[in-house]
Protein backbone atom coordinates (compact mmCIF):
# COMPACT_ATOMS: atom_id res chain seq x y z
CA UNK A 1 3.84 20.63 -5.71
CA UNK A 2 7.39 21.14 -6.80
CA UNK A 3 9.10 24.42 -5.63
CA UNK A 4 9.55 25.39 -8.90
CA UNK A 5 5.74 25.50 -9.55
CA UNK A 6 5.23 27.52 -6.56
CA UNK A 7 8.14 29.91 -7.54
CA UNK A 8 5.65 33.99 -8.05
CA UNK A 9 7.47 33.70 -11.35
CA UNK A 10 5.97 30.72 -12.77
CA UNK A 11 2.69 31.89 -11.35
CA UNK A 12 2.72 34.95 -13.93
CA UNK A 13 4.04 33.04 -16.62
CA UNK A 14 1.04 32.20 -19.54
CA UNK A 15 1.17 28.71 -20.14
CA UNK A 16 0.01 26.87 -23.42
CA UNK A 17 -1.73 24.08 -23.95
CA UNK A 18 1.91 21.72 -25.31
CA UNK A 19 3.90 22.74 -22.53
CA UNK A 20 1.04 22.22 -19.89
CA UNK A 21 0.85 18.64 -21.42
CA UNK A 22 4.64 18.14 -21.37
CA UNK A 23 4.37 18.47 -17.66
CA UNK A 24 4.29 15.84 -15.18
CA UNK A 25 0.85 14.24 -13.46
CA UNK A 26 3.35 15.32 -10.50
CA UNK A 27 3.57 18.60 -11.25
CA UNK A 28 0.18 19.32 -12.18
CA UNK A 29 -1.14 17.94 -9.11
CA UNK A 30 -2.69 20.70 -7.19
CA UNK A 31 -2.62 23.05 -9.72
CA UNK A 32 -5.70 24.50 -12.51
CA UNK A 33 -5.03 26.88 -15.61
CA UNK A 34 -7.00 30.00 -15.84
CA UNK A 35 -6.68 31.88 -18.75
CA UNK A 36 -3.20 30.08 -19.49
CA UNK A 37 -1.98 31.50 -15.66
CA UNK A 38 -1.40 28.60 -13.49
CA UNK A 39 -3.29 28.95 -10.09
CA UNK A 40 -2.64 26.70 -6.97
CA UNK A 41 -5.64 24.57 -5.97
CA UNK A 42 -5.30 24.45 -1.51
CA UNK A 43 -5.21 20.94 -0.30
CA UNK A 44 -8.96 19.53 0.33
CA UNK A 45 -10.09 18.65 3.57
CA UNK A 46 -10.49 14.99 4.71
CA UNK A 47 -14.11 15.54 5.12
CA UNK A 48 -14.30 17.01 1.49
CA UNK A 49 -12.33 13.99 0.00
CA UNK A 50 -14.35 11.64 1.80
CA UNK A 51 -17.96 13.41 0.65
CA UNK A 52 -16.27 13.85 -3.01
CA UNK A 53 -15.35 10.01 -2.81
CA UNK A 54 -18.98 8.89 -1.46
CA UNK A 55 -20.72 11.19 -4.38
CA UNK A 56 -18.46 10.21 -6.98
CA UNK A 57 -19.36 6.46 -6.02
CA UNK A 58 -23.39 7.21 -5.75
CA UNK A 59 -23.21 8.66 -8.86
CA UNK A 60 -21.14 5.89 -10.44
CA UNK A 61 -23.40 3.14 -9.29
CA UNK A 62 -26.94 5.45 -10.92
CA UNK A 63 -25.15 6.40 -13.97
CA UNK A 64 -25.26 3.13 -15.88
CA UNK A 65 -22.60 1.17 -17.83
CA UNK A 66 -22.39 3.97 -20.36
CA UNK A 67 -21.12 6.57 -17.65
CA UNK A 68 -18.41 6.57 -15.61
CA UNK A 69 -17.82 9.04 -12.17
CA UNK A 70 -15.12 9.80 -10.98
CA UNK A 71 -12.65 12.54 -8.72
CA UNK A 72 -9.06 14.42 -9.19
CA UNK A 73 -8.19 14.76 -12.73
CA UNK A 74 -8.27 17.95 -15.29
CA UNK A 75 -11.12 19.07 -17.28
CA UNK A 76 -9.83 20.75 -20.45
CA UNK A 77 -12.46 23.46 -20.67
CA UNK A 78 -10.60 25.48 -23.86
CA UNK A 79 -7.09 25.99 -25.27
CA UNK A 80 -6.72 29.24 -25.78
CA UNK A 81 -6.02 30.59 -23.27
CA UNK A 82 -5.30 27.67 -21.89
CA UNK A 83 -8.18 26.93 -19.02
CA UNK A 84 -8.39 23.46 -17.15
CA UNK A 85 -10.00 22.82 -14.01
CA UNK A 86 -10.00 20.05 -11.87
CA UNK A 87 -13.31 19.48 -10.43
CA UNK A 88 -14.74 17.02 -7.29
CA UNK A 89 -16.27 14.55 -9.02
CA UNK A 90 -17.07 14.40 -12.36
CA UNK A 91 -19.74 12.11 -14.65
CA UNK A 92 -18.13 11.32 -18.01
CA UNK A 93 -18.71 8.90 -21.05
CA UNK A 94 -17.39 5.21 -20.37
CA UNK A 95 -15.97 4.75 -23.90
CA UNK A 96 -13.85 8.08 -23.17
CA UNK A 97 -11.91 7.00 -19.98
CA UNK A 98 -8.80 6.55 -22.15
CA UNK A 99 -9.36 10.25 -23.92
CA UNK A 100 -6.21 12.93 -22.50
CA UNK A 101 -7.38 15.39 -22.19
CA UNK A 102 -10.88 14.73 -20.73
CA UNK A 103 -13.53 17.81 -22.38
CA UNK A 104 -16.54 19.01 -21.36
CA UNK A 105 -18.34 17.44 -24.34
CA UNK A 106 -17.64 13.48 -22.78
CA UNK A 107 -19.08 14.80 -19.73
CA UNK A 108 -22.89 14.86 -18.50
């Protein structure tokens, strides 16, 4: 993270929806908006990423060719406020992979 992003200014700053999708994959890297406040995600452990990684695949493989699983990108859950969270692993649609953002409604 940038330390701009981190700056306790930026922290209490609402953010919408267009300027959180002007930003950077960069700068929204360890990051999630709450109700449009930006909150910083802590680093995951290597024994977290490595379960995350082994789930995600597991679930991949039992999903089928209509499903696709998957870790570390955002999950647009509304847009006002803004709120996106950036789950483990996640199961979405196949024929969505290209979709920005991802929503809850292409995902199982």
């Amino acid at each position: 993270m940038d330390a701009e992003m981190a700056t306790p200014e930026r922290m209490h700053t609402p953010v919408s929806a267009e300027r959180y999708d002007s930003w950077s994959e960069e700068r929204c890297a360890g990051i999630e908006i709450v109700d449009a406040m930006v909150v910083v995600s802590p680093s995951a452990s290597k024994r977290r990423n490595r379960l995350a990684r082994i789930l995600a695949h597991a679930l991949d493989a039992a999903a089928g060719p209509g499903w696709n699983a998957d870790t570390d990108f955002d999950v647009r859950l509304q847009d006002v406020p803004l709120t996106n969270r950036r789950p483990d692993v996640i199961v979405y649609r196949a024929e969505t992979i290209d979709l920005t953002p991802t929503r809850p409604n292409t995902c199982f």
